[in-house]
Protein backbone atom coordinates (compact mmCIF):
# COMPACT_ATOMS: atom_id res chain seq x y z
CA UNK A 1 118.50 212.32 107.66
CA UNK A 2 117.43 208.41 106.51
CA UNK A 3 113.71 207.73 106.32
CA UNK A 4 113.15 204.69 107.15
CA UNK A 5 112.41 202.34 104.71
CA UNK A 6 108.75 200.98 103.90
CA UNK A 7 107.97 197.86 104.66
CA UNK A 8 106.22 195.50 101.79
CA UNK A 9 104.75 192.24 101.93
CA UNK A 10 104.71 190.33 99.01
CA UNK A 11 102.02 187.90 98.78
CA UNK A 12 102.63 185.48 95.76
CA UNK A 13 99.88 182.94 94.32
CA UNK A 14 97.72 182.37 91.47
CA UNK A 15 94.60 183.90 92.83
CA UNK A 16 92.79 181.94 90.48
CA UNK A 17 90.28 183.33 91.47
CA UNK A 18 90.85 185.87 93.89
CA UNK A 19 88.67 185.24 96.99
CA UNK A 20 87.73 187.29 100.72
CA UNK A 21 90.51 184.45 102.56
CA UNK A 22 93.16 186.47 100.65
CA UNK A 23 91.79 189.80 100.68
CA UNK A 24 91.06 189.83 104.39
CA UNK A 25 94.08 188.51 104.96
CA UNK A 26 96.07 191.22 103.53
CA UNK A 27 94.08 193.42 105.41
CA UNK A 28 94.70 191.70 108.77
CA UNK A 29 98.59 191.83 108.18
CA UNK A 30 98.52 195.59 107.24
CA UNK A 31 96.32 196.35 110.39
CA UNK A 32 98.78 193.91 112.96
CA UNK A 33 101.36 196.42 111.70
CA UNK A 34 103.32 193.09 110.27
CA UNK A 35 103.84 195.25 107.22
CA UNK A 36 103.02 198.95 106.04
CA UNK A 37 101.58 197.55 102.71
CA UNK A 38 100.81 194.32 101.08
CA UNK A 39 101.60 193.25 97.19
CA UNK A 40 99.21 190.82 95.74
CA UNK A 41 102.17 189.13 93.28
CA UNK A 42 100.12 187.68 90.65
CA UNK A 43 102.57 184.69 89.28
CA UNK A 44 101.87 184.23 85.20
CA UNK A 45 101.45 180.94 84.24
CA UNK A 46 103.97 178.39 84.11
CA UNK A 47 104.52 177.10 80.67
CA UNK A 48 105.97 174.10 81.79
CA UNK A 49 102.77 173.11 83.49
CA UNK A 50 99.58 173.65 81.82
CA UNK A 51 96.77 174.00 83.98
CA UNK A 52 93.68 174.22 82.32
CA UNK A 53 91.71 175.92 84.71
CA UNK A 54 94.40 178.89 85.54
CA UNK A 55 92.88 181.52 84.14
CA UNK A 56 94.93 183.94 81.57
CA UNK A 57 97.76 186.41 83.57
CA UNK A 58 95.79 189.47 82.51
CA UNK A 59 92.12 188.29 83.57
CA UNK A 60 93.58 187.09 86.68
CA UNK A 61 95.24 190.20 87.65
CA UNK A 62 92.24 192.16 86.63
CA UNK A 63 90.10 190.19 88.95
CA UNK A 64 92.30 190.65 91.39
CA UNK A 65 92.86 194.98 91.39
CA UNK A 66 88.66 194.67 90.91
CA UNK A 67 88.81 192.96 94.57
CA UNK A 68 91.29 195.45 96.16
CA UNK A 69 90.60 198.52 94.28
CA UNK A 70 89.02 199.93 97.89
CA UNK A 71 92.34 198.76 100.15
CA UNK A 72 94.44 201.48 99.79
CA UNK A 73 97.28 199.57 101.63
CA UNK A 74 97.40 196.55 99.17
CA UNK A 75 98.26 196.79 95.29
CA UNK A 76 97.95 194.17 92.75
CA UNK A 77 101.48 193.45 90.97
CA UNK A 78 102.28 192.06 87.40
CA UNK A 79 105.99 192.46 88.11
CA UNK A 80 106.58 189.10 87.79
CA UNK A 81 105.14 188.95 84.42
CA UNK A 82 108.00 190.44 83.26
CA UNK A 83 110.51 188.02 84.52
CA UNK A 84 111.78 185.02 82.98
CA UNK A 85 110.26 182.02 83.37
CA UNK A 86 109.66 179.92 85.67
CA UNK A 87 109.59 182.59 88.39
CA UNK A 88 111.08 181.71 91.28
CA UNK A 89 110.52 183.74 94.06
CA UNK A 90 114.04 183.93 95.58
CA UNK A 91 114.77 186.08 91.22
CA UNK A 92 111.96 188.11 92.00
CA UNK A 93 112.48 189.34 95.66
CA UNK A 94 115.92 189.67 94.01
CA UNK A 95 114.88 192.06 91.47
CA UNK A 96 111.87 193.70 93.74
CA UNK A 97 114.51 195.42 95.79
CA UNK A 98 116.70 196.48 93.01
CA UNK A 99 113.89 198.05 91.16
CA UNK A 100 112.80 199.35 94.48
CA UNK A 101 115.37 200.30 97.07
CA UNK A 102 113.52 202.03 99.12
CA UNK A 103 111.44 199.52 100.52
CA UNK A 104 112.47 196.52 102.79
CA UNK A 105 110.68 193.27 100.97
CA UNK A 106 108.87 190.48 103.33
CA UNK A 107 107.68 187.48 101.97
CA UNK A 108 104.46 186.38 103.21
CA UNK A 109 103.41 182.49 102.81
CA UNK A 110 100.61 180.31 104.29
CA UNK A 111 102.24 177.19 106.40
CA UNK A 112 101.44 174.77 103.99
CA UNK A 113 103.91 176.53 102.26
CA UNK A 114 106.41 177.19 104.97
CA UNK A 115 106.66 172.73 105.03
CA UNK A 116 107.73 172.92 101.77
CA UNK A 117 109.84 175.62 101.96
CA UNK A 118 112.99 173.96 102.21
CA UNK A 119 112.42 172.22 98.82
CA UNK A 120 112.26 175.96 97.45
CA UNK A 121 114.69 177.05 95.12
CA UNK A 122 117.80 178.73 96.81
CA UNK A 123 115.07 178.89 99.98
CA UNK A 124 118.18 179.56 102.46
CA UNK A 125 119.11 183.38 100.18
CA UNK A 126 115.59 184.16 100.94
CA UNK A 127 115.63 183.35 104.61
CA UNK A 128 118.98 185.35 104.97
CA UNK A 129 117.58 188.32 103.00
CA UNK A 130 114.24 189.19 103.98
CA UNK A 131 112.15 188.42 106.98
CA UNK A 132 109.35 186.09 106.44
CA UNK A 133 105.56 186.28 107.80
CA UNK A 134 103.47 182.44 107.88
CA UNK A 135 100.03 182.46 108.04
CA UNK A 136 98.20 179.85 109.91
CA UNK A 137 96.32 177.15 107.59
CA UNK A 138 94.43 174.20 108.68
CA UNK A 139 96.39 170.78 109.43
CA UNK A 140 99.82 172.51 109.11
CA UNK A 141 101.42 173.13 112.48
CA UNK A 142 103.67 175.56 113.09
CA UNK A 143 106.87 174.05 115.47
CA UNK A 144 109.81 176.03 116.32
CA UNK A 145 110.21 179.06 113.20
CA UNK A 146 113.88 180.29 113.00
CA UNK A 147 115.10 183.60 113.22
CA UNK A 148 113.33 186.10 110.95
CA UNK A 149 110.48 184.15 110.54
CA UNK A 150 107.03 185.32 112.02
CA UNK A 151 103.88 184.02 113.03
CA UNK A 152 100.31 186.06 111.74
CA UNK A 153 98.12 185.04 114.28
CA UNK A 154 95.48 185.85 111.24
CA UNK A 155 92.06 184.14 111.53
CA UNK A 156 91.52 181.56 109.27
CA UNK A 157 88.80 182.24 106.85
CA UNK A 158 87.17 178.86 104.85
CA UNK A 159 87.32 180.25 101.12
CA UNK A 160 89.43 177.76 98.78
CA UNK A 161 89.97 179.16 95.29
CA UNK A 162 89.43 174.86 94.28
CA UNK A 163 86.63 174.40 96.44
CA UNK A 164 84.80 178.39 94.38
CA UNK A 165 85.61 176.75 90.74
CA UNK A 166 84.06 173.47 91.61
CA UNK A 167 81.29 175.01 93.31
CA UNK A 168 80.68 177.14 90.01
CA UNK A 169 81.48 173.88 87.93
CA UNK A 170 78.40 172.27 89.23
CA UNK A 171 76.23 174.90 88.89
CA UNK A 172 76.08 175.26 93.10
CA UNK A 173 78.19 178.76 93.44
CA UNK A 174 76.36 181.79 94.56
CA UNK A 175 78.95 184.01 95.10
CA UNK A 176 79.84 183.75 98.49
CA UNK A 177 83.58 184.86 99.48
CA UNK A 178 83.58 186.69 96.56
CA UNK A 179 83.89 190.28 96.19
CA UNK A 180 80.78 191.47 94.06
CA UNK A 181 82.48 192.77 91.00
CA UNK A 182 85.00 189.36 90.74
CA UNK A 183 81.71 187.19 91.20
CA UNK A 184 79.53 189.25 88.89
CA UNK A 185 82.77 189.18 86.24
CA UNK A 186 83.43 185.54 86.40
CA UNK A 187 79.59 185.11 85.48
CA UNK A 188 79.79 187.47 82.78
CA UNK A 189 82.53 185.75 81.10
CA UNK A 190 81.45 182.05 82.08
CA UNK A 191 84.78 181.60 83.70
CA UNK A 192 85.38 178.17 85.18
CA UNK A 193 82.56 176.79 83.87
């Protein structure tokens, strides 16, 4: 007898810093039943692009398990940490379902990210590989989605990772859309500052 197989949403970004608009999120997916679990896929930084206020892989990932530590259905990944670099996503869906082949990998992506999709490297392999779930964002309309590719008819929460460090840049952050411990750690450390 086959079991079937679990389905996994892998939710790529910097999460830089890790806010309630992706945490909520995740939770909305895993409660519309669009997947049985969610991966937060922390993406290291890219050495060809320096970005000065990215903060370090490991505090970023840290942040991010401090925010989900109560969601039992979403984990916070390093995997791609330990891929080579730059990691595109189409290498690490790739090597997420050889390392795992017991789970059935969707990619989950906001629409601003779905109108650049096609500009993704080898974006047509990922579309014939693994479903795909958009979530709606502001000023990006969703038109006619091909085959495999689903709308999250999420609610759209106002928390910006840019808009949170230039709040705390000026000195006019107070830790809302934050979870407690990420806010309290980012003051701690004088992250963003």
């Amino acid at each position: 007898m086959t079991h079937p197989r679990i389905v996994t949403g892998i939710y790529g970004g910097s999460f830089n810093p890790i806010h309630e608009g992706h945490t909520r999120l995740g939770e909305a997916l895993c409660d519309m039943g669009l997947v049985d679990e969610l991966w937060f896929m922390v993406s290291p930084q890219n050495p060809l692009k320096v970005n000065d206020e990215l903060l370090a892989d490991e505090e970023r990932l840290r942040l991010a398990r401090m925010a989900l530590a109560d969601s039992p259905r979403i984990q916070v990944s390093d995997f791609e940490f330990g891929l080579p670099r730059p990691s595109y996503m189409v290498h690490t869906l790739e090597q997420l379902s050889l390392a795992y082949p017991g789970r059935e990998f969707v990619l989950v992506i906001g629409a601003d990210n779905w109108q650049r999709f096609p500009r993704w490297y080898r974006h047509e392999q990922i579309l014939q590989r693994h479903r795909i779930v958009v979530y709606p964002r502001p000023g990006y309309p969703l038109p006619h989605l091909p085959e495999g590719v689903t709308v999250a008819h999420t609610p759209l929460i106002p928390y910006s990772s840019t808009d949170i460090r230039d709040h705390i840049r000026k000195g006019t952050f107070h830790g809302e859309g934050l979870h407690p411990a990420v806010w309290k750690e980012i003051q701690l450390k004088g992250h963003y500052r």
